[in-house]
Protein backbone atom coordinates (compact mmCIF):
# COMPACT_ATOMS: atom_id res chain seq x y z
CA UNK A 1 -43.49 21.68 -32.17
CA UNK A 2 -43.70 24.03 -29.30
CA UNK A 3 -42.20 24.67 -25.97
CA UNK A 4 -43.39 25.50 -22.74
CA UNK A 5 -42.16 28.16 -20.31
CA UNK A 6 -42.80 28.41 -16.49
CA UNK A 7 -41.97 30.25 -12.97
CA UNK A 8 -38.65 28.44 -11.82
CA UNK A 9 -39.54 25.41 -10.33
CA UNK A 10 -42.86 24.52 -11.53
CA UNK A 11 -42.14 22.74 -15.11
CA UNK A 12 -42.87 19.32 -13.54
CA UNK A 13 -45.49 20.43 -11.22
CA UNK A 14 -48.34 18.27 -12.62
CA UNK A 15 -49.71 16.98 -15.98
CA UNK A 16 -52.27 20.15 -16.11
CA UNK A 17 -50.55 23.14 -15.86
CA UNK A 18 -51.65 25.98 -13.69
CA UNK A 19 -52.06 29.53 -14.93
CA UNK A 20 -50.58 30.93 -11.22
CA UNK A 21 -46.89 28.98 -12.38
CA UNK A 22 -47.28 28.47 -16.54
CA UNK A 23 -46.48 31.20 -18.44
CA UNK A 24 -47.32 29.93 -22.16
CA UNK A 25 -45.90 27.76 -25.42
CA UNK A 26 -43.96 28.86 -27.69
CA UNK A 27 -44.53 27.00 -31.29
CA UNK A 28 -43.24 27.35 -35.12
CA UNK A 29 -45.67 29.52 -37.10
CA UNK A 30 -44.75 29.47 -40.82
CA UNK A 31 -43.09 31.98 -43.09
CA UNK A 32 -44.10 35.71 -41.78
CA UNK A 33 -43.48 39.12 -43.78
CA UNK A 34 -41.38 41.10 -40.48
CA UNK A 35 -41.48 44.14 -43.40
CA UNK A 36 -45.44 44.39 -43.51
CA UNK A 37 -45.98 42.18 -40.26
CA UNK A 38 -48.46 39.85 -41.46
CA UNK A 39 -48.29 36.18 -41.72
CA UNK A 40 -48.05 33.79 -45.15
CA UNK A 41 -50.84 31.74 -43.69
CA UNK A 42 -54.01 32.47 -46.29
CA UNK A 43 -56.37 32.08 -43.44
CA UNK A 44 -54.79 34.73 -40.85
CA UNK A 45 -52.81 34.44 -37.32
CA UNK A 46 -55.39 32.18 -36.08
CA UNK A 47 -55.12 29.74 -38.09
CA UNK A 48 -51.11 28.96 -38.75
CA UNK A 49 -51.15 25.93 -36.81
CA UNK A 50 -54.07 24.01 -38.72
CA UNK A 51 -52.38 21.40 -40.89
CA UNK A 52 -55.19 22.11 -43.80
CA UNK A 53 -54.34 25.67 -43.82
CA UNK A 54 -52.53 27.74 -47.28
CA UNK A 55 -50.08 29.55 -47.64
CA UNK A 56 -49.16 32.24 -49.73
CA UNK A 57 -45.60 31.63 -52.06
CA UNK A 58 -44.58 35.42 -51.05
CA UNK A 59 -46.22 38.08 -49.43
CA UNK A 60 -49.11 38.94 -50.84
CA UNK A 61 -48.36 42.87 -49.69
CA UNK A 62 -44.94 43.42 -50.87
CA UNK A 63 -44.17 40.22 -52.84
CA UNK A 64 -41.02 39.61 -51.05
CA UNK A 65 -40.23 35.63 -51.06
CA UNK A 66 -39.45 33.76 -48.04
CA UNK A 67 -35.23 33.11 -47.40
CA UNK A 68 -33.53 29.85 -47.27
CA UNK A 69 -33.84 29.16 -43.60
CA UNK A 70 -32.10 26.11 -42.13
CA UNK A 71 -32.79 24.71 -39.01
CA UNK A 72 -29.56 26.19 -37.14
CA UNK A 73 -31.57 29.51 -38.50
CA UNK A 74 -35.60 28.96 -38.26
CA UNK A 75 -38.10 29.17 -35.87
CA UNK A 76 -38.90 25.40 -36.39
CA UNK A 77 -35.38 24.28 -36.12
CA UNK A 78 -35.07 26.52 -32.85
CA UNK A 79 -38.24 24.21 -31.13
CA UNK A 80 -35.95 20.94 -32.84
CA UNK A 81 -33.10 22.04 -30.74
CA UNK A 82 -30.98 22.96 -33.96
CA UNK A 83 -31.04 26.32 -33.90
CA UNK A 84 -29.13 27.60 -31.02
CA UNK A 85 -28.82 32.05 -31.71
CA UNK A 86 -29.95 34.38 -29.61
CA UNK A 87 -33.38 34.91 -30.88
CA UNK A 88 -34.40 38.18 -32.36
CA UNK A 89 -36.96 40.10 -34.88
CA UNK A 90 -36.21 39.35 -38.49
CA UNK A 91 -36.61 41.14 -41.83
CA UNK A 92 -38.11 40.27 -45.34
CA UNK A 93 -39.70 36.76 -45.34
CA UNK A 94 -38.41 33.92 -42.47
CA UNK A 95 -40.05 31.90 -40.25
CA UNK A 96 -41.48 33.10 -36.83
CA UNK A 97 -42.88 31.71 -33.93
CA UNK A 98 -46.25 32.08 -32.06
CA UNK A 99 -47.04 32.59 -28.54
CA UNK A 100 -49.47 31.54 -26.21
CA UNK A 101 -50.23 33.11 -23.22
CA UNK A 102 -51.47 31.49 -19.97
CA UNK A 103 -50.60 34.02 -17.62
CA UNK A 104 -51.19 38.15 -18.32
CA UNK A 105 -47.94 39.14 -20.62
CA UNK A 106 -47.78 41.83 -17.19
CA UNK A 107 -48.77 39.73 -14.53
CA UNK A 108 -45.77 37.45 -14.24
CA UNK A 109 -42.73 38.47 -11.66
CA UNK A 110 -40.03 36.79 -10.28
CA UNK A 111 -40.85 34.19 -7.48
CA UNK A 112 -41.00 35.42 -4.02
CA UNK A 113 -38.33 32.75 -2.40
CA UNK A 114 -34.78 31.94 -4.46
CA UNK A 115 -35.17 28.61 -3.47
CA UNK A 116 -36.34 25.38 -5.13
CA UNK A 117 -40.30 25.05 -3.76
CA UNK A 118 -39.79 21.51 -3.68
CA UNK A 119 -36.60 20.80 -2.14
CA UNK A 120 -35.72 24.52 -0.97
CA UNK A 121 -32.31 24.36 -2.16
CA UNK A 122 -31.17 28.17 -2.73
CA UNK A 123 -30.77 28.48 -6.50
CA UNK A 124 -27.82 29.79 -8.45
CA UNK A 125 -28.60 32.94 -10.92
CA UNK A 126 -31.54 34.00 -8.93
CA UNK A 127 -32.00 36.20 -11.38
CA UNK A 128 -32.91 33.52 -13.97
CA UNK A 129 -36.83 32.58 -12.73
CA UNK A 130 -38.11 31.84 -16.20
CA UNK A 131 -37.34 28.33 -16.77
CA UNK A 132 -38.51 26.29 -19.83
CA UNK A 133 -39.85 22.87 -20.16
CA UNK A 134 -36.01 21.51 -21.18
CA UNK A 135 -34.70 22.95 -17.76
CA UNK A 136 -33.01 25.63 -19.60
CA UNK A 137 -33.05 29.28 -17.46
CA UNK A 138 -33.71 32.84 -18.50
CA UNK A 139 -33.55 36.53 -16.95
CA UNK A 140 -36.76 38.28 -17.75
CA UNK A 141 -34.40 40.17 -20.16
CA UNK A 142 -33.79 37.25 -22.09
CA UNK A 143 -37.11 36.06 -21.60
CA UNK A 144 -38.07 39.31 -23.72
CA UNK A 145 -35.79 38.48 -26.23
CA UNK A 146 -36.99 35.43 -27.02
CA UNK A 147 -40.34 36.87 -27.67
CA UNK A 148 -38.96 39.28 -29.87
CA UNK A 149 -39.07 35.97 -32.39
CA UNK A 150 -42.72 35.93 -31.53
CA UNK A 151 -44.65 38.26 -33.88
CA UNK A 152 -48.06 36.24 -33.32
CA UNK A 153 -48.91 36.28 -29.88
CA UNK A 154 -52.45 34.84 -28.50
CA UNK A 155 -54.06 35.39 -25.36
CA UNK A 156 -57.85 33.79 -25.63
CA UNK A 157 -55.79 30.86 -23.67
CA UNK A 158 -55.02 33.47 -20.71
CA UNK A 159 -55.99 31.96 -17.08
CA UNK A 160 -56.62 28.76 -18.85
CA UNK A 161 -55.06 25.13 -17.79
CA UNK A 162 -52.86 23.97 -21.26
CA UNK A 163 -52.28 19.90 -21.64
CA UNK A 164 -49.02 18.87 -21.92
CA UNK A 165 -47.72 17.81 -25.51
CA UNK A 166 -46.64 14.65 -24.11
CA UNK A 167 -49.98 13.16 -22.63
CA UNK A 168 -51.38 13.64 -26.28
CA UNK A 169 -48.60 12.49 -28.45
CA UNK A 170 -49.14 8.46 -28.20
CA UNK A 171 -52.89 8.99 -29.41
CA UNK A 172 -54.93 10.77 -32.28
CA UNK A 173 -58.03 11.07 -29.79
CA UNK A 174 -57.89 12.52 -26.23
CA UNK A 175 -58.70 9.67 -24.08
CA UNK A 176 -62.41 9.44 -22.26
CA UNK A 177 -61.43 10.05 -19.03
CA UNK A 178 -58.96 12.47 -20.46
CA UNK A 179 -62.48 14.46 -21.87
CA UNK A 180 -64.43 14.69 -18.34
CA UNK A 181 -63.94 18.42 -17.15
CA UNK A 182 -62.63 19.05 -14.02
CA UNK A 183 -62.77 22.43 -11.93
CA UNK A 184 -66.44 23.10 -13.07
CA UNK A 185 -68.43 25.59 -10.61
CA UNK A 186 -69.53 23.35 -7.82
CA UNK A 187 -72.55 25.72 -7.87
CA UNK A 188 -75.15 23.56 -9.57
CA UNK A 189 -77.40 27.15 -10.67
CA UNK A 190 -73.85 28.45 -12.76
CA UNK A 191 -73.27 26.72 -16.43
CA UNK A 192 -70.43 24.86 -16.68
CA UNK A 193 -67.78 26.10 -19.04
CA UNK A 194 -65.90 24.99 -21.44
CA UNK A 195 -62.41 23.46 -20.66
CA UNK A 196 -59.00 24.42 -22.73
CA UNK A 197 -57.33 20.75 -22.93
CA UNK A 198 -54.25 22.07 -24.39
CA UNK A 199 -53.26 21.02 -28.06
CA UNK A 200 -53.96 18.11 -30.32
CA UNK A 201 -51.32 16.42 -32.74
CA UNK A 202 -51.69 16.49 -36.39
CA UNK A 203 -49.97 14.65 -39.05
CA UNK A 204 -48.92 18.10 -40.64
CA UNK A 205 -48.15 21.31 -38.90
CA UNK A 206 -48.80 22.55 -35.61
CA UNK A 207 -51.20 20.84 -32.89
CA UNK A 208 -54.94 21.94 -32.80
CA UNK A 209 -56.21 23.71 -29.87
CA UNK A 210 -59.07 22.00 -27.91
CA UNK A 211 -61.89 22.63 -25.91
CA UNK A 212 -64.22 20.05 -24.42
CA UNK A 213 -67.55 20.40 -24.13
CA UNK A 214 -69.04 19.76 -20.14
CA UNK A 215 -72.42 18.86 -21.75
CA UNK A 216 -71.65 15.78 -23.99
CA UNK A 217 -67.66 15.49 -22.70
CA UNK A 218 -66.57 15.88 -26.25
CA UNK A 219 -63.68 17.88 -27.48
CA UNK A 220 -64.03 20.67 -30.59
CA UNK A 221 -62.09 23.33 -31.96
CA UNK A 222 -62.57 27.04 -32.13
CA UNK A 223 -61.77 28.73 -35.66
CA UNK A 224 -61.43 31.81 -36.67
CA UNK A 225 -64.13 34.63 -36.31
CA UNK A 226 -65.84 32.30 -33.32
CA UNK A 227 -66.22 32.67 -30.08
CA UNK A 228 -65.53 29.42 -27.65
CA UNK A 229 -69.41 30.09 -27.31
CA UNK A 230 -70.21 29.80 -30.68
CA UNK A 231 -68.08 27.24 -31.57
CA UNK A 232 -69.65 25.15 -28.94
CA UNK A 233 -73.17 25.70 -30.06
CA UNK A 234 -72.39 24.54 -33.76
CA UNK A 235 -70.24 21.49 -32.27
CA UNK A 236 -73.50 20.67 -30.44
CA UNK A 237 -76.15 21.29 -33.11
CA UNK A 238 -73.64 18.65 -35.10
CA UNK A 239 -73.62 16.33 -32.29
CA UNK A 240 -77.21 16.42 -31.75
CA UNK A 241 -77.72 15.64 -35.29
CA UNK A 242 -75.74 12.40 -34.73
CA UNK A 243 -76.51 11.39 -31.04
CA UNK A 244 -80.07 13.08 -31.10
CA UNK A 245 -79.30 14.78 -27.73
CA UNK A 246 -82.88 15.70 -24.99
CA UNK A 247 -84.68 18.42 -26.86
CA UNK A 248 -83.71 20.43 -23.25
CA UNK A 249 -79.64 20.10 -23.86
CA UNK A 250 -79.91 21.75 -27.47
């Protein structure tokens, strides 16, 4: 469950979206103390949206137990389209959400032009150039706001091209051609690097996030206390030990 946010005009720009025009995804995050700021999640921040992940029954600082939440109140029912309040900080034990970052949290500003860049109509509420993935406009003010439900914020994914949700939803596996990196260094002397693909669906709780590997065009994962490096030299040692890779790639 998450939701994407863009400059005005740019939500259906492409499947990959750019850094320069996508701002980040907002997604559900579990139960959060907002007294001790720290998450229920047993395994930290970075890892609230793996499905095999624990939680906590109350906070294991205070010992405060999460409120009944329904969805025209939580963070999940907010991405569901249920909950419809302004959003705000909380207190004791509720839900949250995350956020991901593809653009500097400073860097954004309002578009130079009030006008569509497609079919340069001039907008209405120029002031509104944050526009989500649902078409729905906000003022930076608001924009602010809504982050103010956004206690875990992430920004390894900063510059980085995110997949959209829906090009992963029919299928369990990224597709082959969907796994062949793009925008490598044309330069054959610099390494490739590894490619954010965006998230992965799981049957329970939040999607994955995925890199893919330019060497054997494979996707992995990068969890917590790893680098993107790292995580990519243990995803390789493991697929050596399966597809017996050139003693030169290892």
């Amino acid at each position: 469950m998450g939701t994407n946010f863009y400059i005005r005009g740019h939500r259906n720009d492409a499947d990959d979206m750019d850094p320069e025009t996508h701002i980040g995804r907002r997604s559900a995050a579990g139960m959060y103390c907002w007294d001790c700021n720290m998450t229920l999640c047993k395994d930290g921040t970075s890892r609230v949206h793996l499905g095999r992940s624990a939680w906590h029954e109350c906070c294991p600082s205070c010992g405060q137990k999460p409120q009944d939440e329904s969805l025209k109140q939580s963070s999940a029912g907010r991405e569901l389209g249920f909950n419809r309040t302004v959003p705000k900080a909380k207190t004791g034990v509720a839900g949250c959400a995350s956020f991901s970052w593809a653009m500097k949290p400073k860097d954004f500003h309002p578009p130079e032009s009030s006008q569509c860049p497609h079919c340069n109509a001039s907008w209405l509420d120029p002031d509104k150039w944050i526009e989500d993935e649902y078409g729905h406009l906000y003022s930076l003010d608001e924009f602010n706001q809504m982050l103010e439900e956004c206690p875990i914020q992430y920004r390894e994914s900063i510059g980085l091209f995110f997949v959209k949700a829906g090009r992963e939803s029919n299928s369990r596996q990224l597709s082959a051609r969907e796994l062949i990196t793009v925008n490598q260094p044309t330069d054959p002397t610099t390494p490739a690097r590894p490619k954010f693909l965006g998230l992965q669906p799981i049957i329970r709780g939040d999607p994955i996030p995925l890199y893919t590997d330019p060497l054997t065009q494979s996707t992995f994962a990068v969890y917590e206390g790893q680098t993107v490096d790292e995580a990519m030299v243990e995803h390789r040692r493991l697929w050596n030990a399966k597809e017996k890779l050139p003693d030169e790639k290892r």
